[in-house]
Each structure stands twice: as structure tokens, then as C-alpha cells.
C-alpha atoms as a PDB file:
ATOM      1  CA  UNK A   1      12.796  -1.674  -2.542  1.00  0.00           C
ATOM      2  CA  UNK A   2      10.365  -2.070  -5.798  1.00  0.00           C
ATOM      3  CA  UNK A   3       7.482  -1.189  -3.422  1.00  0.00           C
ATOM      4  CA  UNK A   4       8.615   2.286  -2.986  1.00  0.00           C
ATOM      5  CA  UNK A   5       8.826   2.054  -6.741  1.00  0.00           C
ATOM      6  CA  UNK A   6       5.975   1.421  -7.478  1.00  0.00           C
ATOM      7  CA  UNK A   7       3.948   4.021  -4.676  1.00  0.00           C
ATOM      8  CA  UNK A   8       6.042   6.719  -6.913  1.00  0.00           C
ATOM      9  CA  UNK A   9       4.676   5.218  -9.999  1.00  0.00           C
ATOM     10  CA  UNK A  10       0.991   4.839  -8.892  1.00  0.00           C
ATOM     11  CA  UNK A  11       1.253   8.821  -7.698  1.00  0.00           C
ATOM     12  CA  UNK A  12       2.532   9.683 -11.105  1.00  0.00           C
ATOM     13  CA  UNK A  13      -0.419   7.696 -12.856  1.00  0.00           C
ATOM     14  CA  UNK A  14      -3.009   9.239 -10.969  1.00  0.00           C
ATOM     15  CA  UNK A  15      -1.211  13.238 -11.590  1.00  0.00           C
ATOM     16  CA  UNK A  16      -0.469  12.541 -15.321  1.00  0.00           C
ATOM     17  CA  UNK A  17      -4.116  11.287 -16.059  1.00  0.00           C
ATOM     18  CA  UNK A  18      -6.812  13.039 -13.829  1.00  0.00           C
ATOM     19  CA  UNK A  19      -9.717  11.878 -15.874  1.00  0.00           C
ATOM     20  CA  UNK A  20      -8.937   8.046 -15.878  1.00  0.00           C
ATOM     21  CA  UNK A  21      -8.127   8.716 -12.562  1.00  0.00           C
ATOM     22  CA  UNK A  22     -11.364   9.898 -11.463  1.00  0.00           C
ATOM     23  CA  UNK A  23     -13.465   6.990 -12.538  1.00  0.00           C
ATOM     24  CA  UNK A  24     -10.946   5.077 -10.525  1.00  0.00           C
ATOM     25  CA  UNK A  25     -11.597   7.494  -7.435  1.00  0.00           C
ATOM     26  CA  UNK A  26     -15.664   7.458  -7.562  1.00  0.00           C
ATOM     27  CA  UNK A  27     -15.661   3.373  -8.299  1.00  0.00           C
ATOM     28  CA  UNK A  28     -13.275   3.591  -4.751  1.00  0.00           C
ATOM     29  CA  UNK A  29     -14.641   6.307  -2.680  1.00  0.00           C
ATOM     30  CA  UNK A  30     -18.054   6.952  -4.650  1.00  0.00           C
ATOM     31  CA  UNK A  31     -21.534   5.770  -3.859  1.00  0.00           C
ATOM     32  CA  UNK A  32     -22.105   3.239  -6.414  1.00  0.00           C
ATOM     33  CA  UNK A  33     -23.802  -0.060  -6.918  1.00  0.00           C
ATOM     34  CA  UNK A  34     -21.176  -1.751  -8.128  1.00  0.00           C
ATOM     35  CA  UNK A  35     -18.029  -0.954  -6.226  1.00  0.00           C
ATOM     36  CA  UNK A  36     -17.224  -4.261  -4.766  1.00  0.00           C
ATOM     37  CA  UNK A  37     -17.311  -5.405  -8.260  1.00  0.00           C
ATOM     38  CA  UNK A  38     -15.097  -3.303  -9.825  1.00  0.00           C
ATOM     39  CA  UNK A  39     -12.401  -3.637  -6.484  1.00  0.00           C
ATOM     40  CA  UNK A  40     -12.170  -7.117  -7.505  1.00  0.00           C
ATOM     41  CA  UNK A  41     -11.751  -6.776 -11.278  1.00  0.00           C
ATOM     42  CA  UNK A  42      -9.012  -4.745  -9.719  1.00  0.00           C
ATOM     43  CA  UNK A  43      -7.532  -7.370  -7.451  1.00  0.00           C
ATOM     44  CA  UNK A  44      -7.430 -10.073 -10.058  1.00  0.00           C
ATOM     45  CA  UNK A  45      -5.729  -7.698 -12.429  1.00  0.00           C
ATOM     46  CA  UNK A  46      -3.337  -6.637 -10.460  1.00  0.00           C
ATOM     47  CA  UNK A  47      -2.468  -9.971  -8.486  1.00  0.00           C
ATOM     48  CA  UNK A  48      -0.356 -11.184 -11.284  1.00  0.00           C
ATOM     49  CA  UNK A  49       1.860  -8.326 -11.084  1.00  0.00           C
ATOM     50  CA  UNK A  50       1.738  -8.345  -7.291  1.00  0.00           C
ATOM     51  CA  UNK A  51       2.219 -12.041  -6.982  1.00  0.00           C
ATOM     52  CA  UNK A  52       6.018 -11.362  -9.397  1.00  0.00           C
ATOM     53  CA  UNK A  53       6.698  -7.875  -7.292  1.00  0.00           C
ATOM     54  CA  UNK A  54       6.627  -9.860  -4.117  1.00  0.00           C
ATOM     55  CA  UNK A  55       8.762 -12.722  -5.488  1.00  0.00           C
ATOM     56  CA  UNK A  56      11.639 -10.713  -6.762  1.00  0.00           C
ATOM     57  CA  UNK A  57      11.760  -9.465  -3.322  1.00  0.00           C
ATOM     58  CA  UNK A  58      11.892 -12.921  -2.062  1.00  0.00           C
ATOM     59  CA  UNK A  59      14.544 -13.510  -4.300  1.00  0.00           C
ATOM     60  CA  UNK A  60      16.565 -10.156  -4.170  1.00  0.00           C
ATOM     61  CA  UNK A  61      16.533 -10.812  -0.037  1.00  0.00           C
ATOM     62  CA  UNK A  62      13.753  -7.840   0.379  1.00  0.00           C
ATOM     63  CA  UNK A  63      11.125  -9.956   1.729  1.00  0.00           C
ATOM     64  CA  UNK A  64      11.933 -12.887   4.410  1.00  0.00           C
ATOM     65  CA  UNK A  65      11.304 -16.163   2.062  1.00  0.00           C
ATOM     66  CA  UNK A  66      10.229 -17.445   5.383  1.00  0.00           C
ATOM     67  CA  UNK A  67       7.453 -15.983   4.733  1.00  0.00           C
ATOM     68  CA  UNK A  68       4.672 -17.030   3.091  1.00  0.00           C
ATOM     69  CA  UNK A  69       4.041 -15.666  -0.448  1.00  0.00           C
ATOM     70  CA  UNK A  70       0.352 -15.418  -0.466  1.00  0.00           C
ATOM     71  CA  UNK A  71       0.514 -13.840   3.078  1.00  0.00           C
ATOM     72  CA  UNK A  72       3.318 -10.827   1.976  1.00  0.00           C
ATOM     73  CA  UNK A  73       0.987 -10.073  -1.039  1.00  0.00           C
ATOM     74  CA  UNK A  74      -1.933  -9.984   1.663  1.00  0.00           C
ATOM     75  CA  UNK A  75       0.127  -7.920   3.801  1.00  0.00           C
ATOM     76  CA  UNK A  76       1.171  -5.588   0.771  1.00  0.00           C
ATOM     77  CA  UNK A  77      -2.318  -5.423  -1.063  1.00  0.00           C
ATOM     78  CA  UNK A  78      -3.812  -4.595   2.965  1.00  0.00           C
ATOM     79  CA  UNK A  79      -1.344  -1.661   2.846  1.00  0.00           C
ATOM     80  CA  UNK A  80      -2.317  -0.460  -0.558  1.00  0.00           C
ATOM     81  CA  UNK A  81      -6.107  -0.610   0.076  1.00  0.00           C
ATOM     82  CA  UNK A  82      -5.423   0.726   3.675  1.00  0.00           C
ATOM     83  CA  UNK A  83      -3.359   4.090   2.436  1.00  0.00           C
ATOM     84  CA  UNK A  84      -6.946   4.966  -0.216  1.00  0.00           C
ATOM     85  CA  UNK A  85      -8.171   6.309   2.795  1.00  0.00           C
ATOM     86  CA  UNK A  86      -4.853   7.285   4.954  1.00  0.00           C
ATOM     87  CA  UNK A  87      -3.526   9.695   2.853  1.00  0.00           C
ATOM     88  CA  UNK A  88      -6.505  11.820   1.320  1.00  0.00           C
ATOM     89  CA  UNK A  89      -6.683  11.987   5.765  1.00  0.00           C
ATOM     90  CA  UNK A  90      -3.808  13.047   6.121  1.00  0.00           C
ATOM     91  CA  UNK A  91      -4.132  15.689   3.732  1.00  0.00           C
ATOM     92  CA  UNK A  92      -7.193  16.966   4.487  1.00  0.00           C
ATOM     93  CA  UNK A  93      -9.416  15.747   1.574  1.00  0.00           C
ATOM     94  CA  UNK A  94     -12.626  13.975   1.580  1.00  0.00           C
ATOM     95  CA  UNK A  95     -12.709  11.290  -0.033  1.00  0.00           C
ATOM     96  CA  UNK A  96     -16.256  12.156  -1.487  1.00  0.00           C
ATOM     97  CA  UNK A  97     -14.389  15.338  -2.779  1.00  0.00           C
ATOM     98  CA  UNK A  98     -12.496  12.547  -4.556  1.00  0.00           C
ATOM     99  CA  UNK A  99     -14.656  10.830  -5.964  1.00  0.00           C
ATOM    100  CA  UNK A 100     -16.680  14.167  -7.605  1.00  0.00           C
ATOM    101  CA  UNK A 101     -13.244  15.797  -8.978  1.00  0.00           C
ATOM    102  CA  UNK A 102      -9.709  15.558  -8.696  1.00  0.00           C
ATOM    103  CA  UNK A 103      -7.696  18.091  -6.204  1.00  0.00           C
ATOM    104  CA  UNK A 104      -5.370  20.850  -8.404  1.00  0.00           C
ATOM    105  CA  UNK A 105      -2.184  20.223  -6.459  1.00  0.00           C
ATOM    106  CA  UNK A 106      -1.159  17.461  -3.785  1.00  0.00           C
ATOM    107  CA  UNK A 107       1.144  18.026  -0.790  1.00  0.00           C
ATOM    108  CA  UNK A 108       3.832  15.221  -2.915  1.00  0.00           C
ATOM    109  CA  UNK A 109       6.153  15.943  -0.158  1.00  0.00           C
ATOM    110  CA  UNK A 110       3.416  14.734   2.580  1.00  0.00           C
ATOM    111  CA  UNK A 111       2.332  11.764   0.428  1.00  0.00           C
ATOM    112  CA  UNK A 112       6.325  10.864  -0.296  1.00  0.00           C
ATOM    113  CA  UNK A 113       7.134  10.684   3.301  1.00  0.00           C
ATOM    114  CA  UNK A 114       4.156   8.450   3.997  1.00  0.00           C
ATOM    115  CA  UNK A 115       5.461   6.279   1.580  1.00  0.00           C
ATOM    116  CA  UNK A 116       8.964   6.259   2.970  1.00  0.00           C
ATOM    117  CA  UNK A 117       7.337   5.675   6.479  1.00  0.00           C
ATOM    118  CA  UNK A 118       5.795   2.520   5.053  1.00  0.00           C
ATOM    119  CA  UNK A 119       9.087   1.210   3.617  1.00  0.00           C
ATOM    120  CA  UNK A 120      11.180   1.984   6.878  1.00  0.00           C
ATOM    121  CA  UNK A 121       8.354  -0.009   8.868  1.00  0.00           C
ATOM    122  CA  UNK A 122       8.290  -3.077   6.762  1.00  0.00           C
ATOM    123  CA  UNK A 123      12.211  -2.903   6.560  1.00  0.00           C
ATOM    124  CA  UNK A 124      12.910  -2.473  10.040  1.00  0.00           C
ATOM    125  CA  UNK A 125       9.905  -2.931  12.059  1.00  0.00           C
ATOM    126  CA  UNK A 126       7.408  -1.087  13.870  1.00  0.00           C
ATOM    127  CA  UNK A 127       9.470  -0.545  17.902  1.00  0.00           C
ATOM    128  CA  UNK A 128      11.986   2.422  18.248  1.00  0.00           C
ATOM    129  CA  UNK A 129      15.530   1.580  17.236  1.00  0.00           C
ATOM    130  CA  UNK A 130      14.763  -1.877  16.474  1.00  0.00           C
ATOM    131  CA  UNK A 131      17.164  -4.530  14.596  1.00  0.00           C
ATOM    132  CA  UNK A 132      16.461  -7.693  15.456  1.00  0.00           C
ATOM    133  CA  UNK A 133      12.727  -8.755  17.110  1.00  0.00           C
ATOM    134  CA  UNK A 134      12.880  -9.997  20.685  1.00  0.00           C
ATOM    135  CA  UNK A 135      12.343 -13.384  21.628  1.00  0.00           C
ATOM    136  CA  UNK A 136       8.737 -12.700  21.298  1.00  0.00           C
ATOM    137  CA  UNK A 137       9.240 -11.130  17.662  1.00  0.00           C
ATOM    138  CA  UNK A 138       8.500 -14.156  15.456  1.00  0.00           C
ATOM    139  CA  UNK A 139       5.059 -16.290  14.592  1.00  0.00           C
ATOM    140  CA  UNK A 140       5.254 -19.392  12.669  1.00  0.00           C
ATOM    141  CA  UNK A 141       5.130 -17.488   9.482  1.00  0.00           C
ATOM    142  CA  UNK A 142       8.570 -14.927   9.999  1.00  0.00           C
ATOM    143  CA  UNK A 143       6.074 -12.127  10.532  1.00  0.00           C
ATOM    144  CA  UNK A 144       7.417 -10.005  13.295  1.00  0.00           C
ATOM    145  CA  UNK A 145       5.314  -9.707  15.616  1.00  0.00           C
ATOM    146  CA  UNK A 146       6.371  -7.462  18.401  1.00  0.00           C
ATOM    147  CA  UNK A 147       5.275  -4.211  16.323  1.00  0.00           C
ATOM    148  CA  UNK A 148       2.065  -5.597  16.494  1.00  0.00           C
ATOM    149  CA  UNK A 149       1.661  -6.449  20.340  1.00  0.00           C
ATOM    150  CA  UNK A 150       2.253  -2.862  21.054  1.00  0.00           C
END
């Protein structure tokens, strides 16, 4: 899956350029004035590449195409925005640490298996064991819907 892709890519960014990085982290975590601007300079920049990512998966069969495009580039951009502030928990750091220096090292073996976590969820689903949703499993958009209910 490209998404996994690109979660390795984005890690590697952010290690191989800690200063550029760092304006990135106090415009996200920082206290500044102009923070909702700058995350939606972001958005628009990155929709574009978002909006192709999600429909090569369509294509390639890694992304139901019964579902909506604009909702699996919600659902994707919702994870991106969501794991900013689940993995600096995960590992312990503050994200107003982040946003006044970058750490030396990361746990990449903690942040990699969050990252496979994601992809095994939105391959297979949130329930135990699960192949195929229940009779309950689908909305009108393909969006399974039993890992939510629970």
C-alpha cells in the first residue's frame, strides 16, 4: 500500500532535515498566531498529491471505489493530522518539546509499528479476526462500519 509508503517517507523527511523540520513542528504544535493559516497552506498543497495517492489506490484495488474519493482523502488526511499528536504520545514527547527543538533519536521501531497498525486497520478492519463486515458492516458510502460501533 503507497500509504505505508509514504508514512516511511514523511519519517525520513523529518530525520534527514531537522531544521526545516522544526519550523514545521512549532507552526503544528507551537503557540503561534498564525497556525491555522499555515495548516491550510498545507492542506491545499498537499491535496493534489493526496487526491492522485488515493486514486491509484482506487485503481490498483487498495481502496473500495465504492467509496467516495473526497471521503477516503478525508479519512486519510484525518489519520495524518490525527497521528501529529498520537505518536510524539506514544513516545513520550511533548509536543511543546517539539515545537522548541527536535528529539536526538526516535524509537523508529515504535513509530514503524504504528504505522503498520494503521495499514492492517484500514486493510482489514478494526474487529478481531475480521474478513468480511457483518450484515451491519456497510453505510451507503462502503465505509465499514462495524469497527466503528464498537
Amino acid at each position: 500500500m503507497q500509504l505505508r509508503w509514504l508514512f516511511d517517507v514523511s519519517t525520513q523527511f523529518d530525520l534527514a532535515n531537522p531544521a526545516l523540520t522544526q519550523i514545521i513542528n512549532r507552526a503544528v504544535y507551537g503557540d503561534v498566531p498564525f497556525r491555522a493559516e499555515v495548516m491550510q497552506r498545507t492542506q491545499v498543497a498537499t491535496s493534489g498529491y493526496l487526491r492522485e495517492l488515493v486514486q491509484r489506490g482506487i485503481d490498483q484495488g487498495d481502496i473500495s471505489p465504492d467509496l467516495k474519493l473526497e471521503f477516503a482523502m478525508f479519512a486519510v488526511q484525518a489519520l495524518g493530522n490525527e497521528l501529529r499528536q498520537f505518536i510524539p504520545q506514544q513516545l513520550a514527547l511533548k509536543t511543546e518539546d517539539l515545537a522548541q527543538e527536535m528529539p536526538e533519536s526516535f524509537d523508529m521501531s515504535a513509530i514503524n509499528q504504528i504505522y503498520d497498525d494503521v495499514v492492517r486497520i484500514l486493510e482489514r478492519g478494526i474487529a478481531h479476526g475480521a474478513s468480511e463486515p457483518s450484515e451491519h458492516g456497510r453505510d451507503h458510502d462502503g465505509l465499514r462500519t462495524s469497527a466503528l460501533l464498537y
